[in-house]
N, C-alpha and C. Protein backbone atom coordinates (compact mmCIF):
# COMPACT_ATOMS: atom_id res chain seq x y z
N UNK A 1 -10.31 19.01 23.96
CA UNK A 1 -9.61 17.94 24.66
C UNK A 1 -8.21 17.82 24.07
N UNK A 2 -7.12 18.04 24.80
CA UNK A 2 -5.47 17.66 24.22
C UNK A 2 -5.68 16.33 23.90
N UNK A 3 -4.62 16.08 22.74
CA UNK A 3 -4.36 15.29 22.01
C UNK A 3 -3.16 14.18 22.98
N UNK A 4 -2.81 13.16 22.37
CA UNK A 4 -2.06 11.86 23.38
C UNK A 4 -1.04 11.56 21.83
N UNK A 5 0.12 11.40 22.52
CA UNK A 5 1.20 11.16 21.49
C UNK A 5 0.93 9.73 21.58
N UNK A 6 0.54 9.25 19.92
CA UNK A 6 0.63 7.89 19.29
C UNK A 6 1.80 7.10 19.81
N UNK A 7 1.81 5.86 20.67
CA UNK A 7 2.93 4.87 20.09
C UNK A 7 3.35 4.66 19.06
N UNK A 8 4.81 4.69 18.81
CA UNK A 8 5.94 5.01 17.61
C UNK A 8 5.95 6.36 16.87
N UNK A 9 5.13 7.38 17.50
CA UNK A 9 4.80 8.54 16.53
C UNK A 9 6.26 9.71 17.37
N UNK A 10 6.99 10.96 16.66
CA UNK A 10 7.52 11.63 17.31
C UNK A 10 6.31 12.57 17.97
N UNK A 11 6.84 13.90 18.79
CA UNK A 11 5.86 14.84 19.01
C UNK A 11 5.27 15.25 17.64
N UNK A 12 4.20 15.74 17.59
CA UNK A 12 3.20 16.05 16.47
C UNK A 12 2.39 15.50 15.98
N UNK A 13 2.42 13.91 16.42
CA UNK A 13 1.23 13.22 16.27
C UNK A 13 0.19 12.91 17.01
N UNK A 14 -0.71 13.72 17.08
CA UNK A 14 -2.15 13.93 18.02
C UNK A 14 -2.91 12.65 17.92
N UNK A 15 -3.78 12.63 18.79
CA UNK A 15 -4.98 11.69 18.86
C UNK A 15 -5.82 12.03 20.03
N UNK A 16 -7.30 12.73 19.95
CA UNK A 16 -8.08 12.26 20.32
C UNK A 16 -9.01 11.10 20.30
N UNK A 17 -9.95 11.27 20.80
CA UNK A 17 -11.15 9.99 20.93
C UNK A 17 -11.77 9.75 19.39
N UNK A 18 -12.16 11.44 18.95
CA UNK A 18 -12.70 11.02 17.78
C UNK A 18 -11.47 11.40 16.34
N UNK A 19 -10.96 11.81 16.79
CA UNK A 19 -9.89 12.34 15.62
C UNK A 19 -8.30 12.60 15.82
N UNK A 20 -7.43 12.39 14.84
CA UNK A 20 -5.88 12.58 15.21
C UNK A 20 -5.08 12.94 14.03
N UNK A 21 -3.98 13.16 14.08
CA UNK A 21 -3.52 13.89 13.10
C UNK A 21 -1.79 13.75 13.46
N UNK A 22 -0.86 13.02 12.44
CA UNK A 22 0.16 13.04 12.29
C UNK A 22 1.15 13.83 11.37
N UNK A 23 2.24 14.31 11.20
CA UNK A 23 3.12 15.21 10.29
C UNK A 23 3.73 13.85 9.05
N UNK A 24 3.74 13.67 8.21
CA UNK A 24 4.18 13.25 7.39
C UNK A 24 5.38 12.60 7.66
N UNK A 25 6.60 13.74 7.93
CA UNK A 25 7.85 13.16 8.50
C UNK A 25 7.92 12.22 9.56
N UNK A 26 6.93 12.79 10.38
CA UNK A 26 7.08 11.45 11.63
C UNK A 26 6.41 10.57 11.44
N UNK A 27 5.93 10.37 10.35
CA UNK A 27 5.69 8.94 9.71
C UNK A 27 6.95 7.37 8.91
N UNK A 28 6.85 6.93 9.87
CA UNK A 28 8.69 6.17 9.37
C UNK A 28 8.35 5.76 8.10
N UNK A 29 9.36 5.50 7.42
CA UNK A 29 9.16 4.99 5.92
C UNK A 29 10.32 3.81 5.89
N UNK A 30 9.23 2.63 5.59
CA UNK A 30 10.06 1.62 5.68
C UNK A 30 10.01 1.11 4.24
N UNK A 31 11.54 0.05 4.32
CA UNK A 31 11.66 -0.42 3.13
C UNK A 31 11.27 -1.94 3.16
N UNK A 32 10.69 -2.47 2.03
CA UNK A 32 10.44 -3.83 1.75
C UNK A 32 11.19 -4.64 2.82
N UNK A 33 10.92 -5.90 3.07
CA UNK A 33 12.17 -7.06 3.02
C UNK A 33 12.95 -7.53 2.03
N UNK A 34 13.74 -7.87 2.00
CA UNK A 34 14.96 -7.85 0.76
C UNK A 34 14.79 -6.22 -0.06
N UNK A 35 14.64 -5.34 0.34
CA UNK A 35 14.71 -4.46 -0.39
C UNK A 35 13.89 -4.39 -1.49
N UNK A 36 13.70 -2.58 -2.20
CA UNK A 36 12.65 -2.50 -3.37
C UNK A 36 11.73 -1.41 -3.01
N UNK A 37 10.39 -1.15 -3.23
CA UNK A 37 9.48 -0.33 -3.03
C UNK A 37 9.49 -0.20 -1.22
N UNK A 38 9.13 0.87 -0.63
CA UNK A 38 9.23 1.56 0.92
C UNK A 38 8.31 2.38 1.12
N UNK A 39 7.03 2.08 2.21
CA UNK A 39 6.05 2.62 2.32
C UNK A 39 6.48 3.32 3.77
N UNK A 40 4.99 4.22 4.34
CA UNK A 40 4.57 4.78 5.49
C UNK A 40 3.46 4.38 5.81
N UNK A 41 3.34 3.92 6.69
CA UNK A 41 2.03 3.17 7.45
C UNK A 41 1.28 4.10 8.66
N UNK A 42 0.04 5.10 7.27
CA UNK A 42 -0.08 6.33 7.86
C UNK A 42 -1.80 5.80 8.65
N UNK A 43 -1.90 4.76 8.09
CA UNK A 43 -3.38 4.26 8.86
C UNK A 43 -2.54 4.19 10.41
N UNK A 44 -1.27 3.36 10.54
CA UNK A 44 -1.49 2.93 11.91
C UNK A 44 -0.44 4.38 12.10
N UNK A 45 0.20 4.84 12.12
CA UNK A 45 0.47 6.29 12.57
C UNK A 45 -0.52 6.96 13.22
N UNK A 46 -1.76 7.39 12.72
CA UNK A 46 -3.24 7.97 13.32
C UNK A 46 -4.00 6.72 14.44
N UNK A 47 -3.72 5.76 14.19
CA UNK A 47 -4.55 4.68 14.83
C UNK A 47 -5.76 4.44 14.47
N UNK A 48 -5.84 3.93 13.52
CA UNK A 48 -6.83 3.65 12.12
C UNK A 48 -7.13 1.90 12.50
N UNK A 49 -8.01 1.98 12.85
CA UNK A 49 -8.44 0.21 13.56
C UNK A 49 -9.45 -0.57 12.10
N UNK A 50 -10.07 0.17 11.22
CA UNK A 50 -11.18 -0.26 10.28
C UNK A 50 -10.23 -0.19 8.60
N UNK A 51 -9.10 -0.13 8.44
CA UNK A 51 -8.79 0.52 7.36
C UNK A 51 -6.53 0.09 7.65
N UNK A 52 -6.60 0.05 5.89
CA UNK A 52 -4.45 0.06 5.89
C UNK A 52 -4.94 1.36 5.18
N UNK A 53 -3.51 2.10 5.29
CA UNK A 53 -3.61 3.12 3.94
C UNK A 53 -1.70 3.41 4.69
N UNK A 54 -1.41 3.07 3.36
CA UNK A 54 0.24 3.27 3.20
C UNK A 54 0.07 4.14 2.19
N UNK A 55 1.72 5.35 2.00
CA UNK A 55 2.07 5.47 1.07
C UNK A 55 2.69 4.83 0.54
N UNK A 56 2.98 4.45 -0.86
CA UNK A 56 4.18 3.56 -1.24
C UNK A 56 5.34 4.30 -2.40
N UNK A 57 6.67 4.23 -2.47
CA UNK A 57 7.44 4.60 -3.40
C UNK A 57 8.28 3.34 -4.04
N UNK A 58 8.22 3.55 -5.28
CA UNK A 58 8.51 2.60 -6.10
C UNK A 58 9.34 3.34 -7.21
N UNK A 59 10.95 2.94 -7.13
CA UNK A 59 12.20 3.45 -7.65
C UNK A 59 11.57 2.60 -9.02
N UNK A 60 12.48 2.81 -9.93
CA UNK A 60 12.58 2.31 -11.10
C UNK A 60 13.13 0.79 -11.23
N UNK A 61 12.26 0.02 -11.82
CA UNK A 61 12.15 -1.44 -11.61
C UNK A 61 11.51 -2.04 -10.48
N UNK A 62 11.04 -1.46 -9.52
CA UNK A 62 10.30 -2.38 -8.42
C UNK A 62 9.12 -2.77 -8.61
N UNK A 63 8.87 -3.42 -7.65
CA UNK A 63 7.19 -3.91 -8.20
C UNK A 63 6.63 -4.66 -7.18
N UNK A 64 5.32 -5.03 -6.40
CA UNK A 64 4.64 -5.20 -5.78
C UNK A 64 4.38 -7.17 -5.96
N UNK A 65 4.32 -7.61 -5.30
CA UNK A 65 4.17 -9.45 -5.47
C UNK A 65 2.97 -9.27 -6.18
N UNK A 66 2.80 -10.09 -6.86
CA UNK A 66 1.77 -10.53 -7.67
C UNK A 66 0.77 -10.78 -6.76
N UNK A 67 -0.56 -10.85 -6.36
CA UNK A 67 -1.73 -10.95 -5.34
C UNK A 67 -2.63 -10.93 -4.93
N UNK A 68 -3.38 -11.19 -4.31
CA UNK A 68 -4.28 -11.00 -3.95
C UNK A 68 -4.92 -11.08 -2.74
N UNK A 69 -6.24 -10.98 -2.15
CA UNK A 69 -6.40 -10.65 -0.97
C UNK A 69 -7.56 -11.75 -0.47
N UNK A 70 -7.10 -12.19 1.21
CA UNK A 70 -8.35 -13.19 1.30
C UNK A 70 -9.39 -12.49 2.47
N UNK A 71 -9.63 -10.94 2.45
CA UNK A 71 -10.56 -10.39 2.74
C UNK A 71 -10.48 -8.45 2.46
N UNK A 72 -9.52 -8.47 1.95
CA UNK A 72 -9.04 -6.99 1.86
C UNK A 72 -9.73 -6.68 0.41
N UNK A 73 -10.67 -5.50 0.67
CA UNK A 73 -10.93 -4.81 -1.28
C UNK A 73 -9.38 -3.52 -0.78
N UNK A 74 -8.86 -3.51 -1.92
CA UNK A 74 -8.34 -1.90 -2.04
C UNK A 74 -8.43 -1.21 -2.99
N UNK A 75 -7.68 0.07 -2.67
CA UNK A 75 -7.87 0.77 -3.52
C UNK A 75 -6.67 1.66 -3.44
N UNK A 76 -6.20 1.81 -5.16
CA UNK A 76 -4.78 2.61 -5.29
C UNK A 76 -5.75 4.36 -6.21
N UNK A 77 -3.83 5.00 -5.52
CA UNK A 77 -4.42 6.15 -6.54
C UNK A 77 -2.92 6.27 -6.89
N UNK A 78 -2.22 6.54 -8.04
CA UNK A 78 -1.15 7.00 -8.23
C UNK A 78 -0.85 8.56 -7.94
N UNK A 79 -0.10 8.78 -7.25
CA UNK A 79 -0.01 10.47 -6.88
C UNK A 79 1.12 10.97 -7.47
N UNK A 80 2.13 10.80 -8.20
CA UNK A 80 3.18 10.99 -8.93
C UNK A 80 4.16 9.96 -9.57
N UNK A 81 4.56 10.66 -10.77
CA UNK A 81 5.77 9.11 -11.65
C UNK A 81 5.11 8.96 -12.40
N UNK A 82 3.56 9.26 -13.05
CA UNK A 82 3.13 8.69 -14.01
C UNK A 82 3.74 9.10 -15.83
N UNK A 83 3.40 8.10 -16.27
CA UNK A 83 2.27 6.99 -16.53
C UNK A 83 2.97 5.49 -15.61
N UNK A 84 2.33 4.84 -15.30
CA UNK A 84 2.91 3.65 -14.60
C UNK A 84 1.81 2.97 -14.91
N UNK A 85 2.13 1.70 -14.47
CA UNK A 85 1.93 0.38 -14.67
C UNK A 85 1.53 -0.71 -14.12
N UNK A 86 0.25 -1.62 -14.04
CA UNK A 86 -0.55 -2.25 -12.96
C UNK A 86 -0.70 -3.55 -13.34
N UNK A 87 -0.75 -4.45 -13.42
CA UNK A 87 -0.46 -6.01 -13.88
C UNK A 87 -2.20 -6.47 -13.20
N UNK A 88 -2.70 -6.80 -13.87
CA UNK A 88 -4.13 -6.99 -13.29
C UNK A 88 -5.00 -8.06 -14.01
N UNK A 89 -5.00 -9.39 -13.01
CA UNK A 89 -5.26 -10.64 -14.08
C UNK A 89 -4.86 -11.05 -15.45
N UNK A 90 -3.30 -10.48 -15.22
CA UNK A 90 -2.85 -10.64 -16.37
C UNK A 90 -2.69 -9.99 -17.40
N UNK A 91 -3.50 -8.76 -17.43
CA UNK A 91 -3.42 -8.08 -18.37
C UNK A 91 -2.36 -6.62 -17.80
N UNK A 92 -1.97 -5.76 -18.41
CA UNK A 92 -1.51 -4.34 -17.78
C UNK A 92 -2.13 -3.33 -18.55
N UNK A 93 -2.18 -2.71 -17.32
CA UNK A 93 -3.02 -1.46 -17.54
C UNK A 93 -2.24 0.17 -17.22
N UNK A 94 -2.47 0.83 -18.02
CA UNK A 94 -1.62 1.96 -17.49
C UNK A 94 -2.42 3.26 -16.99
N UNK A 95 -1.72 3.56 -16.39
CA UNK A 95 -2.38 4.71 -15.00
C UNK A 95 -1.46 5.54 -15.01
N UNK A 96 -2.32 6.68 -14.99
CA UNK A 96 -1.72 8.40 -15.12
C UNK A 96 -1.67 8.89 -13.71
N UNK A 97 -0.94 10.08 -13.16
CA UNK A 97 -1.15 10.40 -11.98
C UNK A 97 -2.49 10.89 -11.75
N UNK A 98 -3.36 11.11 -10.23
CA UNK A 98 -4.43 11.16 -9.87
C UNK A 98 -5.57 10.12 -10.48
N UNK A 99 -5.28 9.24 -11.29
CA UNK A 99 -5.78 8.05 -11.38
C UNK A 99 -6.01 7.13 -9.95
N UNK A 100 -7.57 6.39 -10.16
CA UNK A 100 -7.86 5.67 -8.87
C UNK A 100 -7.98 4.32 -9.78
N UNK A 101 -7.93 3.17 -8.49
CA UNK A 101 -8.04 1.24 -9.55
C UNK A 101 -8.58 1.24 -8.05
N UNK A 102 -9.91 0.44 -8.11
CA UNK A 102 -10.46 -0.69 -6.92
C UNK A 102 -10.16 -1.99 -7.42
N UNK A 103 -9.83 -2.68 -6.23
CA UNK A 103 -9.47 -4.25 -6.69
C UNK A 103 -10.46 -4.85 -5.43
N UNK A 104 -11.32 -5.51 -5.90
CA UNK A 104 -12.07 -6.85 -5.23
C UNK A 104 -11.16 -7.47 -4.56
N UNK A 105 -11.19 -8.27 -3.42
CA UNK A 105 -9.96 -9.14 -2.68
C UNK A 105 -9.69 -10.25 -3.77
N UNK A 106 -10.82 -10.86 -4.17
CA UNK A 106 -9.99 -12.18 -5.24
C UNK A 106 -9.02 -11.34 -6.49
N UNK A 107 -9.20 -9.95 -6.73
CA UNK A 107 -8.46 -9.63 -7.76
C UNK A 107 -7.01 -9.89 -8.05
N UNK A 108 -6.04 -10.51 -8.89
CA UNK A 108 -4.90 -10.19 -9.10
C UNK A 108 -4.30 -9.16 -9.75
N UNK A 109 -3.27 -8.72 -8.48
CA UNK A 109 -2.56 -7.48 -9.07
C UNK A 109 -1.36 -7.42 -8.65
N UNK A 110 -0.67 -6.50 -8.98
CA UNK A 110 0.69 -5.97 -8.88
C UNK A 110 1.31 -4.60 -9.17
N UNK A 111 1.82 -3.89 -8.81
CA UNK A 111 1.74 -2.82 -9.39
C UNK A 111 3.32 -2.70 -9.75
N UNK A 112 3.71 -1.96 -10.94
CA UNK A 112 4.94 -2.90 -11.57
C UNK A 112 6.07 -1.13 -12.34
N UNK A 113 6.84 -0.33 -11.63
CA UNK A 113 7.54 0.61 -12.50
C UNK A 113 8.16 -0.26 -13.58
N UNK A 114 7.87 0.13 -14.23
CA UNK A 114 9.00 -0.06 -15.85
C UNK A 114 9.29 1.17 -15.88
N UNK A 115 9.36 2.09 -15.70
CA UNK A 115 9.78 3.57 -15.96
C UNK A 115 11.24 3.89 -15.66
N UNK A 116 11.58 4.89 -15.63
CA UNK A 116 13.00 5.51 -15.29
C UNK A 116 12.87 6.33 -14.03
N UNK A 117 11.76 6.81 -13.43
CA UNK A 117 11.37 7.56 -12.86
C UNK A 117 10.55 6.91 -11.39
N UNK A 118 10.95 7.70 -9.98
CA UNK A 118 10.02 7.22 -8.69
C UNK A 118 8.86 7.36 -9.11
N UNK A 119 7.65 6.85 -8.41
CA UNK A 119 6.34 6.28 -8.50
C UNK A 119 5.61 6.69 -7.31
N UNK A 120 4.83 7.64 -7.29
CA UNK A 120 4.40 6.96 -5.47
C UNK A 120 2.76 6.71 -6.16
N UNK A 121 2.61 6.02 -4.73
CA UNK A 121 1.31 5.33 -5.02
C UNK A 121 -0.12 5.42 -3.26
N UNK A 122 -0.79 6.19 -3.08
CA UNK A 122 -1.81 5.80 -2.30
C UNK A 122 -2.62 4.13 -2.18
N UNK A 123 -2.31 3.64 -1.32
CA UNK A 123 -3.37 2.31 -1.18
C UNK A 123 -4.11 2.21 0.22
N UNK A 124 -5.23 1.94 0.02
CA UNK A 124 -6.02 1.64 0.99
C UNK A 124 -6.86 0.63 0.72
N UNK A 125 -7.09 -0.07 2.38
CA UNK A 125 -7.72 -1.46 2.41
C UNK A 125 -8.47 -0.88 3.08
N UNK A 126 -9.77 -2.15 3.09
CA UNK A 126 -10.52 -2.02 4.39
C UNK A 126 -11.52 -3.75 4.20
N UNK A 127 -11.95 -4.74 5.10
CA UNK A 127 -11.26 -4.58 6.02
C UNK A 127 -9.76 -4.64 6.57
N UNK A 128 -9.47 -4.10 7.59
CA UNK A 128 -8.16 -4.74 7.74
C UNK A 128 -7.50 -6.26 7.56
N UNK A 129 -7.88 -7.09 7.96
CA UNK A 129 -7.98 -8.29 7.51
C UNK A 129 -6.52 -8.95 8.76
N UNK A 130 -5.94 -10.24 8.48
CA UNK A 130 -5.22 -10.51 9.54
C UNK A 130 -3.76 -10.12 9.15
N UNK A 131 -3.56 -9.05 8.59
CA UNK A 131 -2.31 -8.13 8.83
C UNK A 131 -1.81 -8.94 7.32
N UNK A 132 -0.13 -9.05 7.44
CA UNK A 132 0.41 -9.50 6.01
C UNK A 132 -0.18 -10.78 5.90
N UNK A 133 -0.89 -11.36 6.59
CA UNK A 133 -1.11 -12.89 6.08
C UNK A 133 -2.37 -12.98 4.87
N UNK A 134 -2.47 -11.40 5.16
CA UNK A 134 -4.24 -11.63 4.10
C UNK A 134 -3.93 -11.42 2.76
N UNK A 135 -2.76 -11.27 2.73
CA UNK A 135 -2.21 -10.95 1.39
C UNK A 135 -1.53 -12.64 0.69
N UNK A 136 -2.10 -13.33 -0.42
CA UNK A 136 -1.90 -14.36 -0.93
C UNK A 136 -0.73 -13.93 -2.59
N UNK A 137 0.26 -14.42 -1.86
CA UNK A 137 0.62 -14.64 -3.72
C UNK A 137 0.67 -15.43 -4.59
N UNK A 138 1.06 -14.59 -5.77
CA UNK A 138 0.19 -15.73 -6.68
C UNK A 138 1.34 -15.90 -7.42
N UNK A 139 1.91 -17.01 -8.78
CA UNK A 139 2.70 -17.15 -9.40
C UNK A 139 2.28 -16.59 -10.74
N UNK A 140 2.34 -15.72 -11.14
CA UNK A 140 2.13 -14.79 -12.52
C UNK A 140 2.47 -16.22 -13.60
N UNK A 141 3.37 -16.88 -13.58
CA UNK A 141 3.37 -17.93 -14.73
C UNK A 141 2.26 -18.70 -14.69
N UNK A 142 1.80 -19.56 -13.86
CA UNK A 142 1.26 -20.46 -13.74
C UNK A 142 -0.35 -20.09 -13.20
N UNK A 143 -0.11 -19.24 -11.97
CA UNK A 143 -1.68 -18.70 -11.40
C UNK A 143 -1.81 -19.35 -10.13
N UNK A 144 -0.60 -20.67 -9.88
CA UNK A 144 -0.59 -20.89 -8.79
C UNK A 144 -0.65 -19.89 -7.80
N UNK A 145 -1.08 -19.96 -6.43
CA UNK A 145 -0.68 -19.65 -4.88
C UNK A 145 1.14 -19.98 -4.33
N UNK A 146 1.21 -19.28 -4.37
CA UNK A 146 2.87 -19.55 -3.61
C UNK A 146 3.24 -19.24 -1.83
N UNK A 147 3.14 -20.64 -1.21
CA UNK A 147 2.69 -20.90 -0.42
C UNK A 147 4.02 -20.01 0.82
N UNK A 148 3.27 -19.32 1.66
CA UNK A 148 4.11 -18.81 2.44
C UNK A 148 5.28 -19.73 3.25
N UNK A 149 6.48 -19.08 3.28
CA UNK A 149 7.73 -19.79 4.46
C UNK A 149 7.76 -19.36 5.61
């Protein structure tokens, strides 16, 4: 069965019924708001309805909001830049490349370069949950919730 070009995908990104397949490049890579770490949103590139899975790159000094999730477990793998750096209830933990971290949705985390060096990072959720809103931050000083604007 031919494949159907994805909405927002260039040519090369297939999709059948049961399976699809995008090129990397025609995966857009966006940057934060206000700038900082810039992912690819390769779940919805394929059309991934059960699951996020971004890549993420993280220049030297960026870092991820402090957070947590009000239905999302994920899961990171660092794929290059290591050793790097994960802020996780407070404590930090350091992670080598091909290193995996599962985080429970109540978990707090962050994932934090101190390095000199880019970072990339695999993450995947599942469930999807209600898009950026499922993502809660938290105030690293205090532990408060910092209530969305």
């Amino acid at each position: 069965m031919p494949g159907t070009i994805l909405p927002g995908c260039e040519p090369g990104g297939a999709m059948s019924e049961g399976w699809s397949k995008v090129a990397q490049a025609d995966v857009e890579e966006r940057e934060r708001r206000g700038g900082g770490a810039a992912s690819r949103d390769v779940a919805g590139a394929l059309g991934a309805e059960g699951l996020v899975l971004r890549v993420w790159r993280y220049g030297p000094g960026h870092e991820m909001a402090y957070h947590r999730h009000g239905t999302q477990e994920e899961v990171y793998q660092l794929l290059s830049g290591g050793p790097q750096e994960v802020f996780v209830e407070g404590e930090t933990v350091t992670v080598q490349d091909g290193d995996w971290l599962r985080f429970h949705k109540d978990t707090i985390r962050r994932i934090q370069n101190r390095s000199d060096r880019e970072a990339v990072w695999l993450t995947i959720g599942a469930p999807p949950g209600p898009g950026i809103t499922d993502g809660i931050r938290i105030d690293p000083e205090t532990g408060a919730e910092i209530p969305r604007k």
